[in-house]
PDB file of N, CA and C in Angstrom:
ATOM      1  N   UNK A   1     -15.971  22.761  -0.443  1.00  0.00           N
ATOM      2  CA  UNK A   1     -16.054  22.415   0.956  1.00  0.00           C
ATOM      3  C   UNK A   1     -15.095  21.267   1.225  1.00  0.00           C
ATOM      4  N   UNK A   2     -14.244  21.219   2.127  1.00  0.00           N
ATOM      5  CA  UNK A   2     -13.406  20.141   2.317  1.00  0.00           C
ATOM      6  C   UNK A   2     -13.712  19.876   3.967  1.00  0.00           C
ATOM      7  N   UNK A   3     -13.256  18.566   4.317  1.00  0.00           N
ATOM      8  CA  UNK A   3     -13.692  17.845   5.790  1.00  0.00           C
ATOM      9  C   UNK A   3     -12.815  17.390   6.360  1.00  0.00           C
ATOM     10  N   UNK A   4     -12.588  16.617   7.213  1.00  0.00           N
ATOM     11  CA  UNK A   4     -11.072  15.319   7.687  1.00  0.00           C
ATOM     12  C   UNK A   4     -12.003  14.509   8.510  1.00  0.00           C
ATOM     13  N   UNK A   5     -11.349  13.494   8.523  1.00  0.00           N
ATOM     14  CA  UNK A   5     -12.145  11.918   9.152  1.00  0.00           C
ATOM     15  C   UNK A   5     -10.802  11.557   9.279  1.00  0.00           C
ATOM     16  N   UNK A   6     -11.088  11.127  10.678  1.00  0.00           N
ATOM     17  CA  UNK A   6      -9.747  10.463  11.278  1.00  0.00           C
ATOM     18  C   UNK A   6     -10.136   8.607  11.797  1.00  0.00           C
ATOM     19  N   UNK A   7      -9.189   7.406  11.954  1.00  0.00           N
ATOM     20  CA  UNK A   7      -9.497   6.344  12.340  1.00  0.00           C
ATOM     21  C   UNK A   7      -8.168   6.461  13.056  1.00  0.00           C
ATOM     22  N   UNK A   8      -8.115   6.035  14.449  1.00  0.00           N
ATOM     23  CA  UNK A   8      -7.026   5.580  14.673  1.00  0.00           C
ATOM     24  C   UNK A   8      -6.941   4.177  15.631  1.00  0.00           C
ATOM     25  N   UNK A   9      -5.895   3.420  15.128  1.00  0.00           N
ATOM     26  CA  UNK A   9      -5.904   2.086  15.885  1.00  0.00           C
ATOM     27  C   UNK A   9      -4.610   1.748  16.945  1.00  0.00           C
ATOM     28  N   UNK A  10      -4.214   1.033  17.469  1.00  0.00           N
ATOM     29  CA  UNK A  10      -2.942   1.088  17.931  1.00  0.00           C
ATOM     30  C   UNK A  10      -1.541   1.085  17.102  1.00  0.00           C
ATOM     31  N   UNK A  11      -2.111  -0.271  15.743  1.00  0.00           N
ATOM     32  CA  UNK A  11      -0.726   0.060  14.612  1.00  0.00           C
ATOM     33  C   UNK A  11      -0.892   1.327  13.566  1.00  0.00           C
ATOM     34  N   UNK A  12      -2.152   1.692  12.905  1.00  0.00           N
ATOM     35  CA  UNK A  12      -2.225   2.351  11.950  1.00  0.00           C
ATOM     36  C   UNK A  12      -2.954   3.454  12.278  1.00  0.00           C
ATOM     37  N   UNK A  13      -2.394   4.798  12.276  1.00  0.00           N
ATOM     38  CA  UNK A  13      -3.590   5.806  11.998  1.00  0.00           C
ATOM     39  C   UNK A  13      -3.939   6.218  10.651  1.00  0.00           C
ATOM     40  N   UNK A  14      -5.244   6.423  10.327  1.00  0.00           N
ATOM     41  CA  UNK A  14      -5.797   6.875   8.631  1.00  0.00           C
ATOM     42  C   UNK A  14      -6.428   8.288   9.409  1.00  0.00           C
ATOM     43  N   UNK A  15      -5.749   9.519   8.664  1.00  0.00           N
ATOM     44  CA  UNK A  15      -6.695  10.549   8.490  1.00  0.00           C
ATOM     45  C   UNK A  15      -6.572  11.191   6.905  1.00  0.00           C
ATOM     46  N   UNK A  16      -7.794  11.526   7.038  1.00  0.00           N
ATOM     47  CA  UNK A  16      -8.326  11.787   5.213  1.00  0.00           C
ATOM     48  C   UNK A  16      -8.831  13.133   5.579  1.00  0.00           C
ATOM     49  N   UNK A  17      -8.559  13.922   4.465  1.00  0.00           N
ATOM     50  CA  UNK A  17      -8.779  15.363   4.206  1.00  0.00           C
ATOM     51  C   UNK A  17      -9.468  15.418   2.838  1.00  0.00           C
ATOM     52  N   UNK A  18     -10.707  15.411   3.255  1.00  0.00           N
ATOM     53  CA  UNK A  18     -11.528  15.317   2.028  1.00  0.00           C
ATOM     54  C   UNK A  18     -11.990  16.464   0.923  1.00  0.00           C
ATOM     55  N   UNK A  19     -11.774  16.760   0.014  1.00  0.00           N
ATOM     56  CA  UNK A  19     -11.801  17.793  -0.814  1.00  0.00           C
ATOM     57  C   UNK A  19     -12.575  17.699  -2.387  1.00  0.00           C
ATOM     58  N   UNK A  20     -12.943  18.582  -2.670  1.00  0.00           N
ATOM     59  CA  UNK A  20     -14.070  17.581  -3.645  1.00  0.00           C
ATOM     60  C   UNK A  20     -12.841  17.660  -5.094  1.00  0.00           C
ATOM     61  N   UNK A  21     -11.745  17.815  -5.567  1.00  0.00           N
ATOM     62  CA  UNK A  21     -11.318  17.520  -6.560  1.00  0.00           C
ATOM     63  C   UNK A  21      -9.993  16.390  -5.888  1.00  0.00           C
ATOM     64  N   UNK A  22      -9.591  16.430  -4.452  1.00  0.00           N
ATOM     65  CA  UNK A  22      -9.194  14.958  -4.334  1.00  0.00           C
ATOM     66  C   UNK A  22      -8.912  14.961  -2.912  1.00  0.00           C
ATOM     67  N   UNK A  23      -9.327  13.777  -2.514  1.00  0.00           N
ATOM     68  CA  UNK A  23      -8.874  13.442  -1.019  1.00  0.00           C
ATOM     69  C   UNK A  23      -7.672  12.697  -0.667  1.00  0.00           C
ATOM     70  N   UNK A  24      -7.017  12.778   0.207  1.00  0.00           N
ATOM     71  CA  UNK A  24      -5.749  12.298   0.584  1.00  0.00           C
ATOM     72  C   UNK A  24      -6.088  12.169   1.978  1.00  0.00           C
ATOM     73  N   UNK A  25      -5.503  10.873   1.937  1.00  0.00           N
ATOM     74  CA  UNK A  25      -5.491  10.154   3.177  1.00  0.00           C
ATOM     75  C   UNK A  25      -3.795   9.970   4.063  1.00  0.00           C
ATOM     76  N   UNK A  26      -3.609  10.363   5.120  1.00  0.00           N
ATOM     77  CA  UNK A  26      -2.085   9.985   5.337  1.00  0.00           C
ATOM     78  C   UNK A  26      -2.166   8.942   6.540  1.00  0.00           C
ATOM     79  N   UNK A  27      -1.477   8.325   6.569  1.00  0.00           N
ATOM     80  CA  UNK A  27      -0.937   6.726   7.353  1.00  0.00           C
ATOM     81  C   UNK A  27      -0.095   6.881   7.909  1.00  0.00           C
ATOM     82  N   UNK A  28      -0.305   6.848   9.261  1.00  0.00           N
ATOM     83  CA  UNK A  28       0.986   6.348  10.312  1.00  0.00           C
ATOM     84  C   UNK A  28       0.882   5.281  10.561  1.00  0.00           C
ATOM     85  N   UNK A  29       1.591   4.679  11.251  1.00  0.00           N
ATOM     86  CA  UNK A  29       2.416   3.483  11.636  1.00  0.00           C
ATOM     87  C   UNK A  29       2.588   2.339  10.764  1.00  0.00           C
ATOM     88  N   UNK A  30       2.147   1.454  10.707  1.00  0.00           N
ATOM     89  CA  UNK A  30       2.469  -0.173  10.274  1.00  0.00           C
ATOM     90  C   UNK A  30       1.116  -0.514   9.666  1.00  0.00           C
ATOM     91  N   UNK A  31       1.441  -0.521   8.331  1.00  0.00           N
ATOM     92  CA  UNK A  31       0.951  -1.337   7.292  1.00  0.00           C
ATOM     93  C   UNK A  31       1.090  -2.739   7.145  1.00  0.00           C
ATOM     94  N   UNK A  32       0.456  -3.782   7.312  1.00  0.00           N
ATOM     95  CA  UNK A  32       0.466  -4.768   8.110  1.00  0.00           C
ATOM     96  C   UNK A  32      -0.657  -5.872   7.721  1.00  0.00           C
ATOM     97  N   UNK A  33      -0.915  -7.044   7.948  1.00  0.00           N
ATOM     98  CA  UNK A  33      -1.871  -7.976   7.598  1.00  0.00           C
ATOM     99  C   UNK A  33      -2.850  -7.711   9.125  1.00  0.00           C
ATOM    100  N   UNK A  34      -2.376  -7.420   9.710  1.00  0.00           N
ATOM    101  CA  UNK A  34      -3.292  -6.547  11.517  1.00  0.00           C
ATOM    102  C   UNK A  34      -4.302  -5.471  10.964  1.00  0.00           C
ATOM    103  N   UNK A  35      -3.459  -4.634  10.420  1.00  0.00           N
ATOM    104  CA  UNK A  35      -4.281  -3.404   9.540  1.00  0.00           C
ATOM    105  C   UNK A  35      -4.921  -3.366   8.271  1.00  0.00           C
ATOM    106  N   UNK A  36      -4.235  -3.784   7.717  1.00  0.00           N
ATOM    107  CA  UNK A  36      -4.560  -4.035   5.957  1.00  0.00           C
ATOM    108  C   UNK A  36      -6.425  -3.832   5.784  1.00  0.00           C
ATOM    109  N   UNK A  37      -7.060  -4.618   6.616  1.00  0.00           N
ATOM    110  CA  UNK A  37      -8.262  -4.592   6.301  1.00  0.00           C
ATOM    111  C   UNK A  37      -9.079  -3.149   6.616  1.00  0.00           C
ATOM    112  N   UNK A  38      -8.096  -2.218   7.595  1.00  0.00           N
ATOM    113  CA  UNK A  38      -8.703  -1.587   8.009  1.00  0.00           C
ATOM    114  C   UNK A  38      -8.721  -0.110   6.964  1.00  0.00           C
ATOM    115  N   UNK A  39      -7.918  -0.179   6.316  1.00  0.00           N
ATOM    116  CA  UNK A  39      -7.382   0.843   5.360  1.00  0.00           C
ATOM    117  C   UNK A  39      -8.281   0.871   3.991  1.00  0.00           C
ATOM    118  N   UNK A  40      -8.260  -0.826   4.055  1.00  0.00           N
ATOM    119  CA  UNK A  40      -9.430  -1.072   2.912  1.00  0.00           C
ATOM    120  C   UNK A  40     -10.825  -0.707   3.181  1.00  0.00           C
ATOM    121  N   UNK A  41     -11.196  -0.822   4.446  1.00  0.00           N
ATOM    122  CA  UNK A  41     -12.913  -0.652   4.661  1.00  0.00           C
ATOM    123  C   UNK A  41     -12.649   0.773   5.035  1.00  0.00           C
ATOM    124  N   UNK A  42     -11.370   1.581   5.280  1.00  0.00           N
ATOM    125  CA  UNK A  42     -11.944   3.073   5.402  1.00  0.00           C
ATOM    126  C   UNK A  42     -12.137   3.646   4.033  1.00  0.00           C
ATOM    127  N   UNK A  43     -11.024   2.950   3.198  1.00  0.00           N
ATOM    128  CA  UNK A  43     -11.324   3.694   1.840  1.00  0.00           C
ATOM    129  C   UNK A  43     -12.183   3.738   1.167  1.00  0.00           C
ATOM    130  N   UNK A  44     -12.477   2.254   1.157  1.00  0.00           N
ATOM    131  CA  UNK A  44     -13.723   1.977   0.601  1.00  0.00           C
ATOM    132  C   UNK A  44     -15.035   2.464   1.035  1.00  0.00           C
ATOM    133  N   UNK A  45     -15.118   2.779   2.220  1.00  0.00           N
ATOM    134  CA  UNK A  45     -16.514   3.472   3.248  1.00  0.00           C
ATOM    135  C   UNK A  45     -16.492   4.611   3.476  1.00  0.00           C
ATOM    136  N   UNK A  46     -15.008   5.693   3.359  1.00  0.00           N
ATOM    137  CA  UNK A  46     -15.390   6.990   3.708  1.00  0.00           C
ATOM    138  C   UNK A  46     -15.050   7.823   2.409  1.00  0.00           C
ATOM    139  N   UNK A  47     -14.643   7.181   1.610  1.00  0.00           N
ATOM    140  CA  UNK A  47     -14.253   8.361   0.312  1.00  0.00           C
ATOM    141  C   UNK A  47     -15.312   7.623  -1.112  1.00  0.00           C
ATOM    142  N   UNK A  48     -16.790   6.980  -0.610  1.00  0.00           N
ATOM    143  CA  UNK A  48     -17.041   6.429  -2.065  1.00  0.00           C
ATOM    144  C   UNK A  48     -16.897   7.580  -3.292  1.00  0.00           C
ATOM    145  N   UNK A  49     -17.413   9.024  -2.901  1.00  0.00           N
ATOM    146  CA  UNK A  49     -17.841  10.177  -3.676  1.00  0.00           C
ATOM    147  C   UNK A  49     -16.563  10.297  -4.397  1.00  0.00           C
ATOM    148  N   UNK A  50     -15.735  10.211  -4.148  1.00  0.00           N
ATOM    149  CA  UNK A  50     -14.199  10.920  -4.086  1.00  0.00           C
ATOM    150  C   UNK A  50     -13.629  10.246  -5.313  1.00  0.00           C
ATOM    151  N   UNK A  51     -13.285  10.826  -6.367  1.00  0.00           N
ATOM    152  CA  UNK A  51     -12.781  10.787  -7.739  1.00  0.00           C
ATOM    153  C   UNK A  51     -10.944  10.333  -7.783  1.00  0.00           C
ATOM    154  N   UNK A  52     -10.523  10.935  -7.059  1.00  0.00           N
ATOM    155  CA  UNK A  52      -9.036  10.625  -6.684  1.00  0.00           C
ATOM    156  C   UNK A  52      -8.613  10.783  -5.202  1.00  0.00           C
ATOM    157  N   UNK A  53      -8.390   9.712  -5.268  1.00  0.00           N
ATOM    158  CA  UNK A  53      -7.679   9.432  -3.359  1.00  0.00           C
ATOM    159  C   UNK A  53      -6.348   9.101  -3.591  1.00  0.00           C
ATOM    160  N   UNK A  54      -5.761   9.981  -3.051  1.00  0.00           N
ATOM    161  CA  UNK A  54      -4.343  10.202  -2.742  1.00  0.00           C
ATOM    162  C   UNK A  54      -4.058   8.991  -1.133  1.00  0.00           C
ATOM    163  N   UNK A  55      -3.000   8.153  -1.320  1.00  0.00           N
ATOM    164  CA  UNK A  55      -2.426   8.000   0.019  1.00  0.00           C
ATOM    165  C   UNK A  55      -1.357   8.773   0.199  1.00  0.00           C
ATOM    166  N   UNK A  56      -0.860   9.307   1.635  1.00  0.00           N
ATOM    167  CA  UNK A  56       0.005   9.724   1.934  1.00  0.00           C
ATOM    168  C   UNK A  56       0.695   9.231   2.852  1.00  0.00           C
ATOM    169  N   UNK A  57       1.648   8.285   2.402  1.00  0.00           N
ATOM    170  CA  UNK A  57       2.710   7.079   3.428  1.00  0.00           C
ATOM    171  C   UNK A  57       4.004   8.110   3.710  1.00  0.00           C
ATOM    172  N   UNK A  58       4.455   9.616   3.916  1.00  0.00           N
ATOM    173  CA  UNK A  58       5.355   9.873   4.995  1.00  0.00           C
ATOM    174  C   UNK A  58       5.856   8.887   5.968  1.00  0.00           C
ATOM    175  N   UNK A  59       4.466   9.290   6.700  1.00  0.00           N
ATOM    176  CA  UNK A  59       4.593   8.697   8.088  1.00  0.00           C
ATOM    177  C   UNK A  59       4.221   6.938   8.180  1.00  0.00           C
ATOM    178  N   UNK A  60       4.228   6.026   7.587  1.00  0.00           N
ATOM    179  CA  UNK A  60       4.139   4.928   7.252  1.00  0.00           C
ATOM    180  C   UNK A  60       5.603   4.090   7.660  1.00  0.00           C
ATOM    181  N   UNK A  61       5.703   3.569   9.020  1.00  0.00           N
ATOM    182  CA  UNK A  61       7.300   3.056   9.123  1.00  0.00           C
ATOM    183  C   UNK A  61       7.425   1.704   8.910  1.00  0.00           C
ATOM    184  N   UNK A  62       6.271   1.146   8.288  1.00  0.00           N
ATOM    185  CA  UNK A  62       5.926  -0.670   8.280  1.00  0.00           C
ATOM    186  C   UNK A  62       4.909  -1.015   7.190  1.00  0.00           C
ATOM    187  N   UNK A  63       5.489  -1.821   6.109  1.00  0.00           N
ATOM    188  CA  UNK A  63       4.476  -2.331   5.711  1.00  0.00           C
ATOM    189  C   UNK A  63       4.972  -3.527   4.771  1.00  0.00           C
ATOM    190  N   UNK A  64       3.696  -4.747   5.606  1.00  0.00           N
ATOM    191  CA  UNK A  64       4.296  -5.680   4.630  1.00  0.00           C
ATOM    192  C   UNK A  64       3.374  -6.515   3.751  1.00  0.00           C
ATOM    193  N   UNK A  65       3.393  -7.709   3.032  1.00  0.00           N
ATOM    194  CA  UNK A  65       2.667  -8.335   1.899  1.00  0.00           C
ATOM    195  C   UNK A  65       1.494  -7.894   2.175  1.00  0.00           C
ATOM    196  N   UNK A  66       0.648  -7.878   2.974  1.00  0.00           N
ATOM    197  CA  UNK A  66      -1.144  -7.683   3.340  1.00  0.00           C
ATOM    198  C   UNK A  66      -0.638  -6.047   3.216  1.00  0.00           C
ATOM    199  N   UNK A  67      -0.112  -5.348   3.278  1.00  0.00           N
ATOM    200  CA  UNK A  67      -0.195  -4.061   3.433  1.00  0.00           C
ATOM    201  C   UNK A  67      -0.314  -3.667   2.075  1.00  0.00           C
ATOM    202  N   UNK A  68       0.879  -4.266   1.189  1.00  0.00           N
ATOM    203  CA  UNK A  68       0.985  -3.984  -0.030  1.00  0.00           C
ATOM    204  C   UNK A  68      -0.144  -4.691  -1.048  1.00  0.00           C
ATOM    205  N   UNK A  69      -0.549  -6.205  -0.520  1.00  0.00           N
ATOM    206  CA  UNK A  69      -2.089  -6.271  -1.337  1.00  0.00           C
ATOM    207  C   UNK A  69      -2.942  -5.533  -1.003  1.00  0.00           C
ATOM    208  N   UNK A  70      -3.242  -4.388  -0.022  1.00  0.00           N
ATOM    209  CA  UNK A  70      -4.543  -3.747   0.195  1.00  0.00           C
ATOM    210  C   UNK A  70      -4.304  -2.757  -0.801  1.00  0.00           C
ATOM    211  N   UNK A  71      -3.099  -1.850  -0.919  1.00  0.00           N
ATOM    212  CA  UNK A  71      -2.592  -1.035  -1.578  1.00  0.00           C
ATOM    213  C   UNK A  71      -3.088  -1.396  -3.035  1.00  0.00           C
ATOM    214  N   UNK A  72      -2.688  -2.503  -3.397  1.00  0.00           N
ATOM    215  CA  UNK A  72      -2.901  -3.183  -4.853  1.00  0.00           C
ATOM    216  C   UNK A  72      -4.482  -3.048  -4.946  1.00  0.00           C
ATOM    217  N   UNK A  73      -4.791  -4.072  -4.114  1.00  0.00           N
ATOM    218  CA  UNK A  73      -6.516  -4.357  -4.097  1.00  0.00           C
ATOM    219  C   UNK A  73      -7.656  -2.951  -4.384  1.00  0.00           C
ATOM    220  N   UNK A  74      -7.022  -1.774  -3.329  1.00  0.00           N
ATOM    221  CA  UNK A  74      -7.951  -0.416  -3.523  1.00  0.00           C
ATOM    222  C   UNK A  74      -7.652   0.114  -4.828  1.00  0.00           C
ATOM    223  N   UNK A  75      -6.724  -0.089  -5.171  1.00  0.00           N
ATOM    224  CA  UNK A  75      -6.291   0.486  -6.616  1.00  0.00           C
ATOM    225  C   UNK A  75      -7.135   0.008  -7.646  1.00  0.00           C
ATOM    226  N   UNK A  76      -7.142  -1.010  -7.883  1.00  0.00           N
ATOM    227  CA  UNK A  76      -7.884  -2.211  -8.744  1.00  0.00           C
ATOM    228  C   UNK A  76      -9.775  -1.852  -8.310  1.00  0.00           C
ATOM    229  N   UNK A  77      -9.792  -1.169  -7.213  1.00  0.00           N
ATOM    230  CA  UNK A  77     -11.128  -0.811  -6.857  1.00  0.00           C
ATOM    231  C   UNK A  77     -11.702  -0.044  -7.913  1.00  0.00           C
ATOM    232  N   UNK A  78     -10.710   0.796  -6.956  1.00  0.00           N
ATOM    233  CA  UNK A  78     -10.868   2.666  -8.199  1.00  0.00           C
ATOM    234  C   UNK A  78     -10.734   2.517  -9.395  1.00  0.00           C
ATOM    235  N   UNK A  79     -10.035   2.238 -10.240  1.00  0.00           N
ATOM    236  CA  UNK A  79      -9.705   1.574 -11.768  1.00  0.00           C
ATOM    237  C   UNK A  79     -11.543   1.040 -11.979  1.00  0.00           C
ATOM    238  N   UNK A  80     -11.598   0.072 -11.501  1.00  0.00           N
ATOM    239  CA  UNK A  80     -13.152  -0.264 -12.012  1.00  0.00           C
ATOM    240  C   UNK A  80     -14.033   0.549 -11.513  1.00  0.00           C
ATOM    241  N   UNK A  81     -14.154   1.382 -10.613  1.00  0.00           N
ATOM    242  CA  UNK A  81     -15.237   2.106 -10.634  1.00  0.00           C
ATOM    243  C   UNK A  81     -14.964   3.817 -11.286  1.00  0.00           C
ATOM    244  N   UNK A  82     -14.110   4.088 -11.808  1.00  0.00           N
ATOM    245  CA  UNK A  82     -13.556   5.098 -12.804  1.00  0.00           C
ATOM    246  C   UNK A  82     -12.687   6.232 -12.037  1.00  0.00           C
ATOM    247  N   UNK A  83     -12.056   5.851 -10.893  1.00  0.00           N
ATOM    248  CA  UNK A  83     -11.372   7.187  -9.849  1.00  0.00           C
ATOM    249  C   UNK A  83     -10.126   6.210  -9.669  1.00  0.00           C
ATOM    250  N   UNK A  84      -9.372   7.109  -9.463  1.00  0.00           N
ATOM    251  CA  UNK A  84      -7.847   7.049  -9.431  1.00  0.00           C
ATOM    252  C   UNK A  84      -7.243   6.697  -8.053  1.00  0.00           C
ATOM    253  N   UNK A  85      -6.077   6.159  -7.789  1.00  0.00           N
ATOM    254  CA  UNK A  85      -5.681   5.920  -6.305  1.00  0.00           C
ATOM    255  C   UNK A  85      -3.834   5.827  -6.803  1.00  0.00           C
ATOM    256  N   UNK A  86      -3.694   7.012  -5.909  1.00  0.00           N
ATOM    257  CA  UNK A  86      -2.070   7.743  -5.753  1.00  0.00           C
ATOM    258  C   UNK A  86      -1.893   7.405  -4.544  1.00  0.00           C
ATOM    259  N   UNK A  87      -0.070   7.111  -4.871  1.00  0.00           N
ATOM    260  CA  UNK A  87       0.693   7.235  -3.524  1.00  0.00           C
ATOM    261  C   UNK A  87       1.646   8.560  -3.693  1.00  0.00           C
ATOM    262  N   UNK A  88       1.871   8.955  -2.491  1.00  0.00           N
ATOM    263  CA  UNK A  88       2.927  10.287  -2.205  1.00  0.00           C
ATOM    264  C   UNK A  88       4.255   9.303  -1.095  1.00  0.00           C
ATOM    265  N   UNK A  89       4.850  10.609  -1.392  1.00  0.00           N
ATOM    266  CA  UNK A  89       6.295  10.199  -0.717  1.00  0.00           C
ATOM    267  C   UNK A  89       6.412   8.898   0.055  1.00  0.00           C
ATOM    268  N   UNK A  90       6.657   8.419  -0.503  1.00  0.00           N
ATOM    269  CA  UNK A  90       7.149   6.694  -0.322  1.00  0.00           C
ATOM    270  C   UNK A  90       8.598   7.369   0.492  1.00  0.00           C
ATOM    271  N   UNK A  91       8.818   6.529   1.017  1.00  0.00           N
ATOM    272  CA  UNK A  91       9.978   6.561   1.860  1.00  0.00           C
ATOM    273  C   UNK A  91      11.274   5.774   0.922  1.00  0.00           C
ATOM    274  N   UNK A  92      12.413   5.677   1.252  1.00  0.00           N
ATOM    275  CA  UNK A  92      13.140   4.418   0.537  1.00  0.00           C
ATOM    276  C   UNK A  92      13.292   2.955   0.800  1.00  0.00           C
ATOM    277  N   UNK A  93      12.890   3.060   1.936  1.00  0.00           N
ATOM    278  CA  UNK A  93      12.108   1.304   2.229  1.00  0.00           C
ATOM    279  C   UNK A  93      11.025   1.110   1.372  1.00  0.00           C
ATOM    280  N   UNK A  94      10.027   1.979   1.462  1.00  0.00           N
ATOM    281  CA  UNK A  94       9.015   1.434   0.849  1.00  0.00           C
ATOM    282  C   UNK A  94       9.291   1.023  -1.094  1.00  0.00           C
ATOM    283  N   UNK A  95       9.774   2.388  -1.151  1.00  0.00           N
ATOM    284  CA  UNK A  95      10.104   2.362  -2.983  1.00  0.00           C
ATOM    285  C   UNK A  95      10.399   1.271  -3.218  1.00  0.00           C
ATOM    286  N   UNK A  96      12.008   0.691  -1.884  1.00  0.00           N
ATOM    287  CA  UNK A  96      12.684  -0.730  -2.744  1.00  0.00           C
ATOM    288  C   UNK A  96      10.738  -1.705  -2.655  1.00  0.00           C
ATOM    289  N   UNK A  97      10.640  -1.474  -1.721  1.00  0.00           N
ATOM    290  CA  UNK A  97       9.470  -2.749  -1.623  1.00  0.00           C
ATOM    291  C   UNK A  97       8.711  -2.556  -3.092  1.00  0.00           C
ATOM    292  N   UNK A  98       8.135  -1.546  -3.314  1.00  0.00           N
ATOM    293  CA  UNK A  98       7.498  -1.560  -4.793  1.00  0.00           C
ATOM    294  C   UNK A  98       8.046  -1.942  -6.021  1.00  0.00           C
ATOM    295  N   UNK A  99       9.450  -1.491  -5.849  1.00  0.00           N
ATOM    296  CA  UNK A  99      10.549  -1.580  -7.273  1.00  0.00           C
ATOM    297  C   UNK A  99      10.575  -3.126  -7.238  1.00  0.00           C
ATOM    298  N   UNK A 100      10.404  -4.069  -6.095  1.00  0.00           N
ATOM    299  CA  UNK A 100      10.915  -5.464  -5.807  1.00  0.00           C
ATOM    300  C   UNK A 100      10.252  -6.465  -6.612  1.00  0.00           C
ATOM    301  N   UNK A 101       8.790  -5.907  -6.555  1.00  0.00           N
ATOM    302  CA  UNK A 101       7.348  -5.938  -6.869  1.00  0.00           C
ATOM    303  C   UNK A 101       7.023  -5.814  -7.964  1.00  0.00           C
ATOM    304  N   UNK A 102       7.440  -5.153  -8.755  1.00  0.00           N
ATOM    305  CA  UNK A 102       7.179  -4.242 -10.130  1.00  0.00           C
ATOM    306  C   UNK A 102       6.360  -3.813  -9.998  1.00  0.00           C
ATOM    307  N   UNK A 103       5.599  -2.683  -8.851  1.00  0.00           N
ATOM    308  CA  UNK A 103       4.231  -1.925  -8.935  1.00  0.00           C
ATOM    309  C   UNK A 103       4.667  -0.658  -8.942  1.00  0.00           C
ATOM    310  N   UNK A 104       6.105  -0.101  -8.731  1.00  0.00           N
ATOM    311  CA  UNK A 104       6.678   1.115  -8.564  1.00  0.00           C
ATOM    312  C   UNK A 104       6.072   1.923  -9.878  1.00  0.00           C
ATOM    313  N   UNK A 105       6.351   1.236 -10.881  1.00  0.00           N
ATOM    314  CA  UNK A 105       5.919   1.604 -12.184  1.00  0.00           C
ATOM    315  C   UNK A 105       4.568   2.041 -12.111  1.00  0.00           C
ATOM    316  N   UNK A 106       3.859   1.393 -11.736  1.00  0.00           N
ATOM    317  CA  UNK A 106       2.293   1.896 -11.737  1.00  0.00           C
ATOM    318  C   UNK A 106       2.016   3.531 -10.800  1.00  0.00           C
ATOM    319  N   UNK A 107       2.747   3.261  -9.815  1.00  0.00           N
ATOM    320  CA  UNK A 107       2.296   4.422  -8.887  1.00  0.00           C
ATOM    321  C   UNK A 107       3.881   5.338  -9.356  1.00  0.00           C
ATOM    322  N   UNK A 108       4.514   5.564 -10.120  1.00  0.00           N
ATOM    323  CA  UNK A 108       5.857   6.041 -10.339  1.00  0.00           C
ATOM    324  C   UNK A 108       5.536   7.417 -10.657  1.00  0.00           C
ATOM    325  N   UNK A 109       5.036   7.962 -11.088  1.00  0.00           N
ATOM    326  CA  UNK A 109       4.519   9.674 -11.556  1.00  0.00           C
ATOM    327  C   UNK A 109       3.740  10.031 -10.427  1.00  0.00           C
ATOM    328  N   UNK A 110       3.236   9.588  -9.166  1.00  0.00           N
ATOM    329  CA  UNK A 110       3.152  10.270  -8.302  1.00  0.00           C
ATOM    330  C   UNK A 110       3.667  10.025  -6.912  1.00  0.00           C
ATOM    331  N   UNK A 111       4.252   9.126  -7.050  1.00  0.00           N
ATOM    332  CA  UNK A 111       5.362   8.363  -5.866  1.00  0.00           C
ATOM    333  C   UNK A 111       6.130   9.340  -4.928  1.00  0.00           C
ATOM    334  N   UNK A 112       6.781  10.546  -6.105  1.00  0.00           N
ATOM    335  CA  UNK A 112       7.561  11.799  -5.109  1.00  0.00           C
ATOM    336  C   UNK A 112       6.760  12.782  -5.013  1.00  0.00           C
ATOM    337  N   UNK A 113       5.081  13.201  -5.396  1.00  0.00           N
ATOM    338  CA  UNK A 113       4.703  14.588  -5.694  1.00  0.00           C
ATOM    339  C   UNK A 113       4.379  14.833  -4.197  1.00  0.00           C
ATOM    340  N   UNK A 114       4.530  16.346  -3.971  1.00  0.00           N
ATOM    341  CA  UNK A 114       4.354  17.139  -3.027  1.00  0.00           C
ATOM    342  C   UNK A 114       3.015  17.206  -2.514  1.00  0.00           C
ATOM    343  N   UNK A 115       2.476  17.205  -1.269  1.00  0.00           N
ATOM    344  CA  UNK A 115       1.164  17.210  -1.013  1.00  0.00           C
ATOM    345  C   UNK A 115       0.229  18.322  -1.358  1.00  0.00           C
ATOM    346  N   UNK A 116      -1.052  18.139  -1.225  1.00  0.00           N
ATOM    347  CA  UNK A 116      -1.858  19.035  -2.260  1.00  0.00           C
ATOM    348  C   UNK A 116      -1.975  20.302  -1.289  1.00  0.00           C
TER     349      UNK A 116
END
């Protein structure tokens, strides 16, 4: 059985397509210290069940330090509670931002994969 849950705000939209072997979430607009929190309390509140959560930043045209600690922070979630957290197609703004960072490495094997 799979679902979608949508949030949308004026900078960021989150919609998640929930599926029971993995949910993916995709992001429009601006990733942001405005938003940041909001990405965190959806992830954290609408996918607890969910074993691997995919983000999907396509559509993502902004994101900065608070964007990229939430990114960090949910990761570090999932890791301790035993489920996984992927990014998809990074744009080439974003990549340099990760490569800048040294987190590219962490999310690097699923950074280009094709959506599910």
């Amino acid at each position: 059985m799979s679902s979608t849950a949508e949030v949308v705000s004026t900078l960021l939209t989150l919609r998640a397509f929930i599926q029971p072997e993995a949910s993916v979430v995709r992001c429009a607009g601006a990733l942001t210290m405005a938003t940041s929190a909001l990405l965190k309390t959806y992830v954290q509140g609408a996918l607890p069940e969910t074993k691997r959560i995919i983000l999907d930043l396509t559509n993502l045209a902004r994101m900065d330090s608070a964007g990229l600690g939430a990114i960090v922070g949910l990761y570090i979630s999932a890791r301790h509670a035993g489920r996984t957290l992927e990014i998809i197609n990074l744009s080439p703004g974003l990549r340099e931002l990760f490569k800048l960072t040294n987190l590219l490495s962490i999310f690097e094997p699923c950074a280009c994969a094709p959506m599910l």
